[in-house]
PDB file of N, CA and C in Angstrom:
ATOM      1  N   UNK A   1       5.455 -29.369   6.149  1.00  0.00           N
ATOM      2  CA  UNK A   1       5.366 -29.213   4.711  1.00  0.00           C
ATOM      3  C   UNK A   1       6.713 -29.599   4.104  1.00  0.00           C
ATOM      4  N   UNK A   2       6.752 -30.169   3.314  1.00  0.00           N
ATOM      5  CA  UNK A   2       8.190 -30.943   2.386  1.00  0.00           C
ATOM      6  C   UNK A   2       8.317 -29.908   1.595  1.00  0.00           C
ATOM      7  N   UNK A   3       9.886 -30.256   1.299  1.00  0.00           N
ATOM      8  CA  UNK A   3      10.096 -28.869   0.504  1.00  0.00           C
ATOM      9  C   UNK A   3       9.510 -28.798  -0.659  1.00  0.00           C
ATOM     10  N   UNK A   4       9.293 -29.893  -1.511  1.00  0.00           N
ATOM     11  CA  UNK A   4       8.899 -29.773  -3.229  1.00  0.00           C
ATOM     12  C   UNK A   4       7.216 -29.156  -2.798  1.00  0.00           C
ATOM     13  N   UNK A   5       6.603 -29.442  -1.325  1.00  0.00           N
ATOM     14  CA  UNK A   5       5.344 -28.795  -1.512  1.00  0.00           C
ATOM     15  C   UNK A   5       5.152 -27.237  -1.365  1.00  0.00           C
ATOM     16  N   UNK A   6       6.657 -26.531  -0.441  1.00  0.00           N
ATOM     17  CA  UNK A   6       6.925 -25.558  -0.009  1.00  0.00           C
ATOM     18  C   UNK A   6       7.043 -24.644  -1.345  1.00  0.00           C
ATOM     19  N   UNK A   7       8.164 -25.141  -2.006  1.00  0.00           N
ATOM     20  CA  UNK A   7       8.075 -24.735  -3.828  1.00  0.00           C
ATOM     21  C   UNK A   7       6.944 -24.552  -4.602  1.00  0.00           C
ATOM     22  N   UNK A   8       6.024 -25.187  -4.313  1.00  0.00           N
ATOM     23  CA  UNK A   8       4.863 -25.185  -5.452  1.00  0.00           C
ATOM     24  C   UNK A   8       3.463 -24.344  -4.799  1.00  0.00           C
ATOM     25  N   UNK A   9       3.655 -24.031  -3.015  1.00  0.00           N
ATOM     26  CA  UNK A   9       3.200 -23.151  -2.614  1.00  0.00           C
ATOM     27  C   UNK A   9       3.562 -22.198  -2.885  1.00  0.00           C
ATOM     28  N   UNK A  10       4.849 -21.309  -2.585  1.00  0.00           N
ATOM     29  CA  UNK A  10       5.429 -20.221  -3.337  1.00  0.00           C
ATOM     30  C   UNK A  10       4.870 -19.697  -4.808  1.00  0.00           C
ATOM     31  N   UNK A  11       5.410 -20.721  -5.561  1.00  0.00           N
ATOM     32  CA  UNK A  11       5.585 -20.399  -7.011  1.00  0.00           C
ATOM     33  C   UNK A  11       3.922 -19.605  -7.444  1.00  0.00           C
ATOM     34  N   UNK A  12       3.081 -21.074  -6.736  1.00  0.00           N
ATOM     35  CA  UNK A  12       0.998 -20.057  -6.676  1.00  0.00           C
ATOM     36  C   UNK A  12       1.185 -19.024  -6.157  1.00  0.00           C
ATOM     37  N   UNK A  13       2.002 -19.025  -4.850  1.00  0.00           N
ATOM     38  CA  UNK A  13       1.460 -17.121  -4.470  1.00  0.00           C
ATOM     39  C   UNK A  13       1.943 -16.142  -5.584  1.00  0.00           C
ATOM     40  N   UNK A  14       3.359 -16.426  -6.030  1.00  0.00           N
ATOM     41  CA  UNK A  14       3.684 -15.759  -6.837  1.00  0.00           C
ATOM     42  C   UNK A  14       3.344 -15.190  -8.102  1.00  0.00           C
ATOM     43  N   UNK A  15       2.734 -16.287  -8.581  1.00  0.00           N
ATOM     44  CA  UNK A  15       2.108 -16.609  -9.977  1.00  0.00           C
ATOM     45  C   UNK A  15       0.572 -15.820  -9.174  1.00  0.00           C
ATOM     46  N   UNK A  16       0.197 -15.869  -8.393  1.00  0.00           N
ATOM     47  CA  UNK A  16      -1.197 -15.239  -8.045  1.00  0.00           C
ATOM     48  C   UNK A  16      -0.596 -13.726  -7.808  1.00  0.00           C
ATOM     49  N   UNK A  17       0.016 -13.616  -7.310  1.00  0.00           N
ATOM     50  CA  UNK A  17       0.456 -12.209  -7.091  1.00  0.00           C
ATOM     51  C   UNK A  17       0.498 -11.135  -8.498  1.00  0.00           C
ATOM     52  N   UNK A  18       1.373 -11.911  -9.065  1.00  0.00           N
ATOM     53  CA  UNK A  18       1.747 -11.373 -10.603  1.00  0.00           C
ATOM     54  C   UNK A  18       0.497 -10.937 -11.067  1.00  0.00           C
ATOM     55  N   UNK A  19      -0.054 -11.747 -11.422  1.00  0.00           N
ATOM     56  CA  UNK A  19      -1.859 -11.880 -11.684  1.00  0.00           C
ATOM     57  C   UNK A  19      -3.132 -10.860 -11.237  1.00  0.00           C
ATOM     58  N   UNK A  20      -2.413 -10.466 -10.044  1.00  0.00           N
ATOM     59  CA  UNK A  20      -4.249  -9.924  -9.202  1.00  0.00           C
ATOM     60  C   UNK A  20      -3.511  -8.398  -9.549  1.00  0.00           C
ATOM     61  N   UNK A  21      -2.931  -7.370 -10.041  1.00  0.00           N
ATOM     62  CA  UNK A  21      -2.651  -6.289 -10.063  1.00  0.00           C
ATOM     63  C   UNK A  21      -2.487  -5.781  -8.696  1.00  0.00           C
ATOM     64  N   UNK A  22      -2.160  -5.912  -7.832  1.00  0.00           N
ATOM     65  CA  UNK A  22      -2.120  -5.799  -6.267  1.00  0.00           C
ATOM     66  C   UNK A  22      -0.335  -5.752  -6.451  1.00  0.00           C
ATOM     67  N   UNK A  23      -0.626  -4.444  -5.275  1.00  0.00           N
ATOM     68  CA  UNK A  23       1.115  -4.338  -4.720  1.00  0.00           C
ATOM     69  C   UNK A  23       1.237  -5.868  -3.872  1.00  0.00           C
ATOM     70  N   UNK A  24       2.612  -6.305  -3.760  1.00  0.00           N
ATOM     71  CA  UNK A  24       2.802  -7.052  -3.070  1.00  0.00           C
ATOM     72  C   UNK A  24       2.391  -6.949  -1.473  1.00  0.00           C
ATOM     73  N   UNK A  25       2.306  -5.811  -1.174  1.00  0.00           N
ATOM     74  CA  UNK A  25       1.866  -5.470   0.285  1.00  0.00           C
ATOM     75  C   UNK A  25      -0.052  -6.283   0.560  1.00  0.00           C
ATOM     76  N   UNK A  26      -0.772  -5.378  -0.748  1.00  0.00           N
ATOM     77  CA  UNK A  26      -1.606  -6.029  -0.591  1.00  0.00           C
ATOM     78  C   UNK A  26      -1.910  -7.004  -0.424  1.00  0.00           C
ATOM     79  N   UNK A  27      -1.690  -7.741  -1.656  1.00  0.00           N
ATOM     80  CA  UNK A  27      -1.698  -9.637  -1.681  1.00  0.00           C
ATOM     81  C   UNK A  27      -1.682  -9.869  -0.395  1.00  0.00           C
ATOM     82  N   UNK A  28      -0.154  -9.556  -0.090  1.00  0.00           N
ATOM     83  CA  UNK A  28       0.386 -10.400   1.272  1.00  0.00           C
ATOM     84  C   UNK A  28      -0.428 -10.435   2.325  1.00  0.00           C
ATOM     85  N   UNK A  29      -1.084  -8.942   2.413  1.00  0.00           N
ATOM     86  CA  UNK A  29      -2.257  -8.675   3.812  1.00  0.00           C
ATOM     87  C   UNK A  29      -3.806  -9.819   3.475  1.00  0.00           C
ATOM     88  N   UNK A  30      -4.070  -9.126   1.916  1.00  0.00           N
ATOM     89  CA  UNK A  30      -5.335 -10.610   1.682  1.00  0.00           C
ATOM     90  C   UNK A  30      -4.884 -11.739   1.812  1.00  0.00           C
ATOM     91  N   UNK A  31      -3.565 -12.401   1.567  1.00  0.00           N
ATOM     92  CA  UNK A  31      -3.285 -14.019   1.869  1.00  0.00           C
ATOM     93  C   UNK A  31      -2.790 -14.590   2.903  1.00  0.00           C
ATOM     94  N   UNK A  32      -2.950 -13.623   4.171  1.00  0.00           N
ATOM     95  CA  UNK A  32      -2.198 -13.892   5.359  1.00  0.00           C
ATOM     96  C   UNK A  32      -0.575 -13.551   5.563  1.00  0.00           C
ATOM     97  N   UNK A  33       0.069 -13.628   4.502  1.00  0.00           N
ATOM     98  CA  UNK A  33       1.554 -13.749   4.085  1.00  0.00           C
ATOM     99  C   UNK A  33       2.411 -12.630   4.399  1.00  0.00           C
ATOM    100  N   UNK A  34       3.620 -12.995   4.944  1.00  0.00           N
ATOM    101  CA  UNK A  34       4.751 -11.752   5.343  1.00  0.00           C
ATOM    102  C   UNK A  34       5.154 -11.823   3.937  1.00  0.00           C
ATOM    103  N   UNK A  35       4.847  -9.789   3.543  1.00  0.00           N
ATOM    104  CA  UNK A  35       5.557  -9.964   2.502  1.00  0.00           C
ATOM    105  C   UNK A  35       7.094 -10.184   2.012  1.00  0.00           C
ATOM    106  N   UNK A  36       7.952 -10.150   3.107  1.00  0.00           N
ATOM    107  CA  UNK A  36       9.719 -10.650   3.138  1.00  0.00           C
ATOM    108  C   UNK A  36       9.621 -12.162   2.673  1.00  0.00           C
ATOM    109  N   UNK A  37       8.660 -12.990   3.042  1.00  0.00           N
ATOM    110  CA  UNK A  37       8.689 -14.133   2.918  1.00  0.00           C
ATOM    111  C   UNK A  37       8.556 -14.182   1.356  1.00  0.00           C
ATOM    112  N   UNK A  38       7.442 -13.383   0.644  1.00  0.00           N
ATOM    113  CA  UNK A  38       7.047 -13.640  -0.923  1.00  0.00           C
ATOM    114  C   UNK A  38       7.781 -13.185  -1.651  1.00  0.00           C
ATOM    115  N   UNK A  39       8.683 -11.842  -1.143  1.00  0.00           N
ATOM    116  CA  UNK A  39       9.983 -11.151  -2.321  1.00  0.00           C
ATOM    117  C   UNK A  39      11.454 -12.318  -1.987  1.00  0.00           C
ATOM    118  N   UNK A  40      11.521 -13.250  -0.874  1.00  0.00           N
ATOM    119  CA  UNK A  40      12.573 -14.060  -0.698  1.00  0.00           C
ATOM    120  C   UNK A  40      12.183 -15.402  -1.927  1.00  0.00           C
ATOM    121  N   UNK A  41      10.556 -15.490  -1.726  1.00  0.00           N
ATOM    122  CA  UNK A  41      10.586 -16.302  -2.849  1.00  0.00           C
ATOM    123  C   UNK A  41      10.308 -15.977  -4.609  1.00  0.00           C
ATOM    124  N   UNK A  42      10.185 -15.335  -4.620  1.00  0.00           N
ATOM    125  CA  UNK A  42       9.932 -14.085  -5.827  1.00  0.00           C
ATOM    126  C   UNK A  42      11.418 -14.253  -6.724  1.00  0.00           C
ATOM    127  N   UNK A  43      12.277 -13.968  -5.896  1.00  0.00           N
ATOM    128  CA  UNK A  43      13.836 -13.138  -6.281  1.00  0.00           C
ATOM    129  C   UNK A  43      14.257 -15.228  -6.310  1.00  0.00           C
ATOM    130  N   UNK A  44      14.102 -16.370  -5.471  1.00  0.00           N
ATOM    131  CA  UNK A  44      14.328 -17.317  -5.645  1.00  0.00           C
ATOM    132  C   UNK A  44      13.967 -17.747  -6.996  1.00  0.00           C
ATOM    133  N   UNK A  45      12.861 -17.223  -6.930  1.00  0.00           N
ATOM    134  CA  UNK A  45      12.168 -18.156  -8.688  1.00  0.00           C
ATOM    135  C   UNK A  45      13.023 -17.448  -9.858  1.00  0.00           C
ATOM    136  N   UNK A  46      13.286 -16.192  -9.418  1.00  0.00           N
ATOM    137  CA  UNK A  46      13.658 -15.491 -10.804  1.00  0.00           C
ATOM    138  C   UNK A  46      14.806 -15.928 -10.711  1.00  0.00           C
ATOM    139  N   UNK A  47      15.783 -16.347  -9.708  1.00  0.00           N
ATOM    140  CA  UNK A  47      16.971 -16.823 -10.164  1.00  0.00           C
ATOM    141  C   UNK A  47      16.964 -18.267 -11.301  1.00  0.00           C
ATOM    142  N   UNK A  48      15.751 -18.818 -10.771  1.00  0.00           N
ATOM    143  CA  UNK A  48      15.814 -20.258 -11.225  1.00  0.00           C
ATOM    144  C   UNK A  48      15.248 -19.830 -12.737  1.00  0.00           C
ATOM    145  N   UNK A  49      14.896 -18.827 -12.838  1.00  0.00           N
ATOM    146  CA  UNK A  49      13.882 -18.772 -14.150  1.00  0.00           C
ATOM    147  C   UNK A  49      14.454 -19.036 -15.775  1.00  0.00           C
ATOM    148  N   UNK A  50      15.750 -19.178 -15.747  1.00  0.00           N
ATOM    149  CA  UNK A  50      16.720 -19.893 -16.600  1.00  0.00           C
ATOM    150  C   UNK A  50      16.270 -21.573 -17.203  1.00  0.00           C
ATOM    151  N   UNK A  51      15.933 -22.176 -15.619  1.00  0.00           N
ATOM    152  CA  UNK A  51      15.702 -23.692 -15.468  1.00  0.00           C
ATOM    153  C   UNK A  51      14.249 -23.646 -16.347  1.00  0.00           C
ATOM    154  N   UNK A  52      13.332 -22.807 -15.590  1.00  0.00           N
ATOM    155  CA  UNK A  52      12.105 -23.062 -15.417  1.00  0.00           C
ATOM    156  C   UNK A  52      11.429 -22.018 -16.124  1.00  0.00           C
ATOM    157  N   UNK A  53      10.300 -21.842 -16.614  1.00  0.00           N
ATOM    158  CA  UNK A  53       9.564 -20.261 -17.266  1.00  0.00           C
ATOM    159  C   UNK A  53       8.970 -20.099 -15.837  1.00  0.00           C
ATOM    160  N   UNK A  54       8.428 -19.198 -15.300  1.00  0.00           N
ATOM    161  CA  UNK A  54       7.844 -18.496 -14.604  1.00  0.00           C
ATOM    162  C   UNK A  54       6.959 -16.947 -15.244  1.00  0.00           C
ATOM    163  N   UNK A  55       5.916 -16.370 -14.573  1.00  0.00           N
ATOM    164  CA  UNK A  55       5.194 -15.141 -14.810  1.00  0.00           C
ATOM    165  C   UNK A  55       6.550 -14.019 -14.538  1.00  0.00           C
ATOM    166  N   UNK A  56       6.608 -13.148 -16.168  1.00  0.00           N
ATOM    167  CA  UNK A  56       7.636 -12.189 -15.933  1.00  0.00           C
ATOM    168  C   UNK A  56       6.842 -11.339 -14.545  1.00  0.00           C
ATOM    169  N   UNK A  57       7.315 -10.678 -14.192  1.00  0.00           N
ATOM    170  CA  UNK A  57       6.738  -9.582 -12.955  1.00  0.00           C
ATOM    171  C   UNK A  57       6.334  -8.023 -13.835  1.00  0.00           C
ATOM    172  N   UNK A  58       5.157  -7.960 -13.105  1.00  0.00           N
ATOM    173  CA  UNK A  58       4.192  -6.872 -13.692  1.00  0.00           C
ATOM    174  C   UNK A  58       5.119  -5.233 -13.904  1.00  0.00           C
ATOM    175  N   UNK A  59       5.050  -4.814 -14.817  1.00  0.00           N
ATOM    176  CA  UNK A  59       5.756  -3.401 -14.888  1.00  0.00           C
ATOM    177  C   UNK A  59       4.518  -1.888 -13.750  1.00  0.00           C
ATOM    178  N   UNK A  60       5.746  -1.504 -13.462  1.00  0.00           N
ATOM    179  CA  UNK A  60       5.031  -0.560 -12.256  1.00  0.00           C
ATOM    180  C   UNK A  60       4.017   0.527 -12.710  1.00  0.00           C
ATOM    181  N   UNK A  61       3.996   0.664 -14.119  1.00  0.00           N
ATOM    182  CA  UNK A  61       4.045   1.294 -14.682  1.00  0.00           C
ATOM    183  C   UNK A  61       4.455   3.178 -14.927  1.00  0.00           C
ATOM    184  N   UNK A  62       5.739   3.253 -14.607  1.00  0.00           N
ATOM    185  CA  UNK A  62       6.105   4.197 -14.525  1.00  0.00           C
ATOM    186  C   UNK A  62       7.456   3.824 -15.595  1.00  0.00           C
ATOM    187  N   UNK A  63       7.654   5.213 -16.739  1.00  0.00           N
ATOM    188  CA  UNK A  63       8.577   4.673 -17.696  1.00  0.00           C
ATOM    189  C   UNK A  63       9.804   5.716 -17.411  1.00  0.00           C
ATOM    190  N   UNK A  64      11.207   5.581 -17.987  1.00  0.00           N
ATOM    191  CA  UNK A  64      12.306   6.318 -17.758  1.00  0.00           C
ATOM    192  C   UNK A  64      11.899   7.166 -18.854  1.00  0.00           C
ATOM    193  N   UNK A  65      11.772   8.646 -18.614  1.00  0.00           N
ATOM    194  CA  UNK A  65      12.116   9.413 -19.528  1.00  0.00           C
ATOM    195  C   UNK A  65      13.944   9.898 -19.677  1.00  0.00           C
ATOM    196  N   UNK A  66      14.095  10.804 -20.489  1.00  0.00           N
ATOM    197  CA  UNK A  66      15.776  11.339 -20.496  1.00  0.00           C
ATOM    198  C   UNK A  66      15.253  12.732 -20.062  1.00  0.00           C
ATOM    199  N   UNK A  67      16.158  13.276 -19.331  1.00  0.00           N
ATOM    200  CA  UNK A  67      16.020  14.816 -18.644  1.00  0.00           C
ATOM    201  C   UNK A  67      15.381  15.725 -19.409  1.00  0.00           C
ATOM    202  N   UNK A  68      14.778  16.707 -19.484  1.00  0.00           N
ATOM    203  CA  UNK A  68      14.825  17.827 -20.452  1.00  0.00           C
ATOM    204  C   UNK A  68      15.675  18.471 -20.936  1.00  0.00           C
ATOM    205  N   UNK A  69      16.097  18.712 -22.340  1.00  0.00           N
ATOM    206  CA  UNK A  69      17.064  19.951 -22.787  1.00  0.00           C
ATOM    207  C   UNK A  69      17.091  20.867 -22.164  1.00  0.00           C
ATOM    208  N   UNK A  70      17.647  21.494 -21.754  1.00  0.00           N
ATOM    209  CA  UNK A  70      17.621  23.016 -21.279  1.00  0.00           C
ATOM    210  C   UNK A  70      18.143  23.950 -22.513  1.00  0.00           C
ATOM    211  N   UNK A  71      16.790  24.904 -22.544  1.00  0.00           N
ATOM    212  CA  UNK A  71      16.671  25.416 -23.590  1.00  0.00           C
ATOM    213  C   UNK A  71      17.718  27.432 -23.317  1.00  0.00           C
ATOM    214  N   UNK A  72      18.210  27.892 -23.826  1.00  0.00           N
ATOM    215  CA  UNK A  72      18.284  29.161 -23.655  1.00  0.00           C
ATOM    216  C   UNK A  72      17.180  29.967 -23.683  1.00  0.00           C
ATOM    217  N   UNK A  73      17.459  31.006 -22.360  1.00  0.00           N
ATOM    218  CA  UNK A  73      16.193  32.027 -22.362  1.00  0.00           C
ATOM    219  C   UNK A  73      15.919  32.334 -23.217  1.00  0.00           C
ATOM    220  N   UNK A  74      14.654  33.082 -23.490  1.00  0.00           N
ATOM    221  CA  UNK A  74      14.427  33.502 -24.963  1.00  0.00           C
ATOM    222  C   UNK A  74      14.549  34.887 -24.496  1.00  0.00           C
ATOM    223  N   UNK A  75      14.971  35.717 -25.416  1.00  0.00           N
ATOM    224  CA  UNK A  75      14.941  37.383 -25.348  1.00  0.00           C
ATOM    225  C   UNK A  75      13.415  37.912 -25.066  1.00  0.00           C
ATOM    226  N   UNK A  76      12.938  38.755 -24.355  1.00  0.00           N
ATOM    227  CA  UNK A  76      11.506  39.257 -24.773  1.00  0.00           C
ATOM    228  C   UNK A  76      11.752  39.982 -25.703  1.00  0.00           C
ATOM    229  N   UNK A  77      10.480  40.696 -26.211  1.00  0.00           N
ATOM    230  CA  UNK A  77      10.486  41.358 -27.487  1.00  0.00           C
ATOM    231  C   UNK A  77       9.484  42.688 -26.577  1.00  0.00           C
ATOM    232  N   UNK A  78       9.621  43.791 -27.606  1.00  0.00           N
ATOM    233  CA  UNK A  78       9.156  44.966 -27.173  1.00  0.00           C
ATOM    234  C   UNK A  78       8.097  45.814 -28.190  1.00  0.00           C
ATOM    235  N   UNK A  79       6.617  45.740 -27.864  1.00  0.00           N
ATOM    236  CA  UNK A  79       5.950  46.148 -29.340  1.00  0.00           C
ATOM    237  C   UNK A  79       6.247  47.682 -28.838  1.00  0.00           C
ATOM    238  N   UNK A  80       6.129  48.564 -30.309  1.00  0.00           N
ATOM    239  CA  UNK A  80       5.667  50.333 -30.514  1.00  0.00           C
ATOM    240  C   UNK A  80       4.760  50.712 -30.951  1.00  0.00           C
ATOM    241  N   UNK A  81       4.184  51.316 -30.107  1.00  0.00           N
ATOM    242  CA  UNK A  81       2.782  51.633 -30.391  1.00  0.00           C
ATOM    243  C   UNK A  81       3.048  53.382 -30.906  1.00  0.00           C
ATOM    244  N   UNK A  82       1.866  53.982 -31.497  1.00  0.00           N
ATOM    245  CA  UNK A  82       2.057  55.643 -32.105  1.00  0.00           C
ATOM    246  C   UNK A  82       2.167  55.953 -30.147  1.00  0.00           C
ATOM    247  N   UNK A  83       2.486  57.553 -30.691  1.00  0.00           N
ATOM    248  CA  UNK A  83       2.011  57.966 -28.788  1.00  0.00           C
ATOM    249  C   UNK A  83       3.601  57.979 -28.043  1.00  0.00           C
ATOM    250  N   UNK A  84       3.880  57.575 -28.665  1.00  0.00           N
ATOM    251  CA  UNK A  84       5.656  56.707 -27.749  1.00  0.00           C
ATOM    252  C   UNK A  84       4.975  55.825 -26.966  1.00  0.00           C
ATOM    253  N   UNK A  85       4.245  55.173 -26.977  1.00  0.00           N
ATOM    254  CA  UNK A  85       4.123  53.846 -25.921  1.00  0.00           C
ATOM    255  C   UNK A  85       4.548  52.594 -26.726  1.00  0.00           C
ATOM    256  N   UNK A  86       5.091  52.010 -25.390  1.00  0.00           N
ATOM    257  CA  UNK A  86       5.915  50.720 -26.022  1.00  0.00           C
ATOM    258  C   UNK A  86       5.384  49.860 -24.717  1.00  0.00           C
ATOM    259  N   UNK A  87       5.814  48.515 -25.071  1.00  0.00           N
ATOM    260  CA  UNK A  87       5.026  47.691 -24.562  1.00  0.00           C
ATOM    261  C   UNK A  87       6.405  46.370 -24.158  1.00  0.00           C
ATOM    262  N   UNK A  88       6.911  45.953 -22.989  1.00  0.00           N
ATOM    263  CA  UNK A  88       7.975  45.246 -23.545  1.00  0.00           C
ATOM    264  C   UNK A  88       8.184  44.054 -22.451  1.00  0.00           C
ATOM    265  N   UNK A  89       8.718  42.598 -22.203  1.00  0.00           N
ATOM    266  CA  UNK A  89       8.454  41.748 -21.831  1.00  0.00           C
ATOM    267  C   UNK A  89       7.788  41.180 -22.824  1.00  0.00           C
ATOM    268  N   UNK A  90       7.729  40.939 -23.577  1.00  0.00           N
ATOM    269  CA  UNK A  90       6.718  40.034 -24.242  1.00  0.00           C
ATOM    270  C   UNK A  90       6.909  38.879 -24.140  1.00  0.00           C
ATOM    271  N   UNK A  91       7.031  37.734 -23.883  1.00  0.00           N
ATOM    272  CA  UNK A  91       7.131  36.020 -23.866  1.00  0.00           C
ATOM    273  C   UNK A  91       6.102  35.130 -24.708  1.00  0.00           C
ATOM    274  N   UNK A  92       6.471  34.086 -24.742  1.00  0.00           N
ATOM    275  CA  UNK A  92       5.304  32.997 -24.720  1.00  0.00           C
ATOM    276  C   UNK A  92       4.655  32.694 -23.616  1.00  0.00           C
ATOM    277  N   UNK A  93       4.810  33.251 -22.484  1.00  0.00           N
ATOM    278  CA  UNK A  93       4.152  32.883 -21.336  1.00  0.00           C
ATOM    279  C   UNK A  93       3.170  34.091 -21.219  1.00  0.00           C
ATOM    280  N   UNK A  94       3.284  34.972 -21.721  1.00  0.00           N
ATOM    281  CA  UNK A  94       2.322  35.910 -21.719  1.00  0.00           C
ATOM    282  C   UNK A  94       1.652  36.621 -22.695  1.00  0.00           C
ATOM    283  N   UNK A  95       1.920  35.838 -23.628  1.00  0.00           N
ATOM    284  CA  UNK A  95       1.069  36.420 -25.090  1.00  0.00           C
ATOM    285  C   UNK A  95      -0.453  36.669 -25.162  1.00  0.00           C
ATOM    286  N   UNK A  96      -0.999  35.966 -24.687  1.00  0.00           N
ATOM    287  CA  UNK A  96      -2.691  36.108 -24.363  1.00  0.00           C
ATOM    288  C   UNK A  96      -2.604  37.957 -23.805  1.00  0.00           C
ATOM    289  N   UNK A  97      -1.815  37.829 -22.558  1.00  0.00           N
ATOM    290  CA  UNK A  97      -1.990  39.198 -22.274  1.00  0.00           C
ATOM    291  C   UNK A  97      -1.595  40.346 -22.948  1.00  0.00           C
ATOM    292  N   UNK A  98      -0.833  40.028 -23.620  1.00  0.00           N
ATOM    293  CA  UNK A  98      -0.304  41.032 -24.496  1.00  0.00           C
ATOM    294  C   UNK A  98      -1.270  41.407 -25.922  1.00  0.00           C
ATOM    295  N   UNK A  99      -1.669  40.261 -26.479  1.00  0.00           N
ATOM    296  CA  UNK A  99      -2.844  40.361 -27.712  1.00  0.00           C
ATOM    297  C   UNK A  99      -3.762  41.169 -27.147  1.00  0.00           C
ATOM    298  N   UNK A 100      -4.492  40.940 -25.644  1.00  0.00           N
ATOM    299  CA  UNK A 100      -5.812  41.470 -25.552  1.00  0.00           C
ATOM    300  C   UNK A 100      -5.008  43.210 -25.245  1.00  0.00           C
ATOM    301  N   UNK A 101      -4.176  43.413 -24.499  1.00  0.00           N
ATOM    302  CA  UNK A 101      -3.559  45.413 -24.416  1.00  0.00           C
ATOM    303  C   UNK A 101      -2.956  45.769 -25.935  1.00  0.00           C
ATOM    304  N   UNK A 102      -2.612  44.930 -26.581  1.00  0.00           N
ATOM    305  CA  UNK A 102      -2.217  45.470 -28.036  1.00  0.00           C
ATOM    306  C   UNK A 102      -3.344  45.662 -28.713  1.00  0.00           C
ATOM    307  N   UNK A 103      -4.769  45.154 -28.515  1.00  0.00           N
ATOM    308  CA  UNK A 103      -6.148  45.668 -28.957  1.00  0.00           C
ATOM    309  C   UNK A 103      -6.503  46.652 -28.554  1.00  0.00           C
ATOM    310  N   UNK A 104      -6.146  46.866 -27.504  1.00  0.00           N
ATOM    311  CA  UNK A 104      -6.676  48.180 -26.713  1.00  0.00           C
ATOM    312  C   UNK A 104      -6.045  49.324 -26.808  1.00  0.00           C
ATOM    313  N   UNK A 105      -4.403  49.444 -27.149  1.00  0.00           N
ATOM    314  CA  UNK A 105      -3.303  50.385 -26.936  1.00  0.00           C
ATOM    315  C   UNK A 105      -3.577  50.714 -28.190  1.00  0.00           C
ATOM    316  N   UNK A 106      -4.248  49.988 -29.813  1.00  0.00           N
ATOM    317  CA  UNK A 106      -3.953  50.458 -31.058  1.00  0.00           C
ATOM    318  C   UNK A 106      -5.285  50.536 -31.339  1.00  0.00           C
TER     319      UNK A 106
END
């Protein structure tokens, strides 16, 4: 195979690759192909891709988020019920439970 045919083999797998939504692993196993061979020509084209347009490469789809704030604890709160009963922990993580015993305690 001559090289300008070696090039224009590549560039189809590549351009097919881009295309079929398939990890490169896959492709490579459906087209016979070592995939070292298709990321050597992959990373070749994108150098050239200045010269030439080529298929941008598919996003993984996984996006960067930024860390979470870290928020300060929140204080619980403490209801009073008649009786001296008090009730205390209260959160947002447990408010459901607390609405349905504050029905019941009053």
């Amino acid at each position: 195979m001559t090289t300008l045919n070696k090039q224009a083999f590549w560039q189809q797998h590549v351009t097919q690759w881009q295309n079929s939504n398939l990890s490169q692993s896959e492709y490579c196993k459906q087209q016979g192909l070592k995939p070292h061979n298709l990321s050597y020509h992959k990373c070749k084209q994108l150098g050239n891709s200045k010269a030439k347009s080529i298929v941008p490469i598919k996003s993984s789809g996984f996006i960067k988020l930024p860390a979470p704030e870290i928020l300060p604890a929140e204080e619980p709160l403490t209801l009073h019920f008649k009786q001296n009963l008090s009730l205390s922990g209260i959160t947002l993580n447990n408010i459901k439970v607390v609405t349905r015993l504050a029905e019941v305690l009053s």
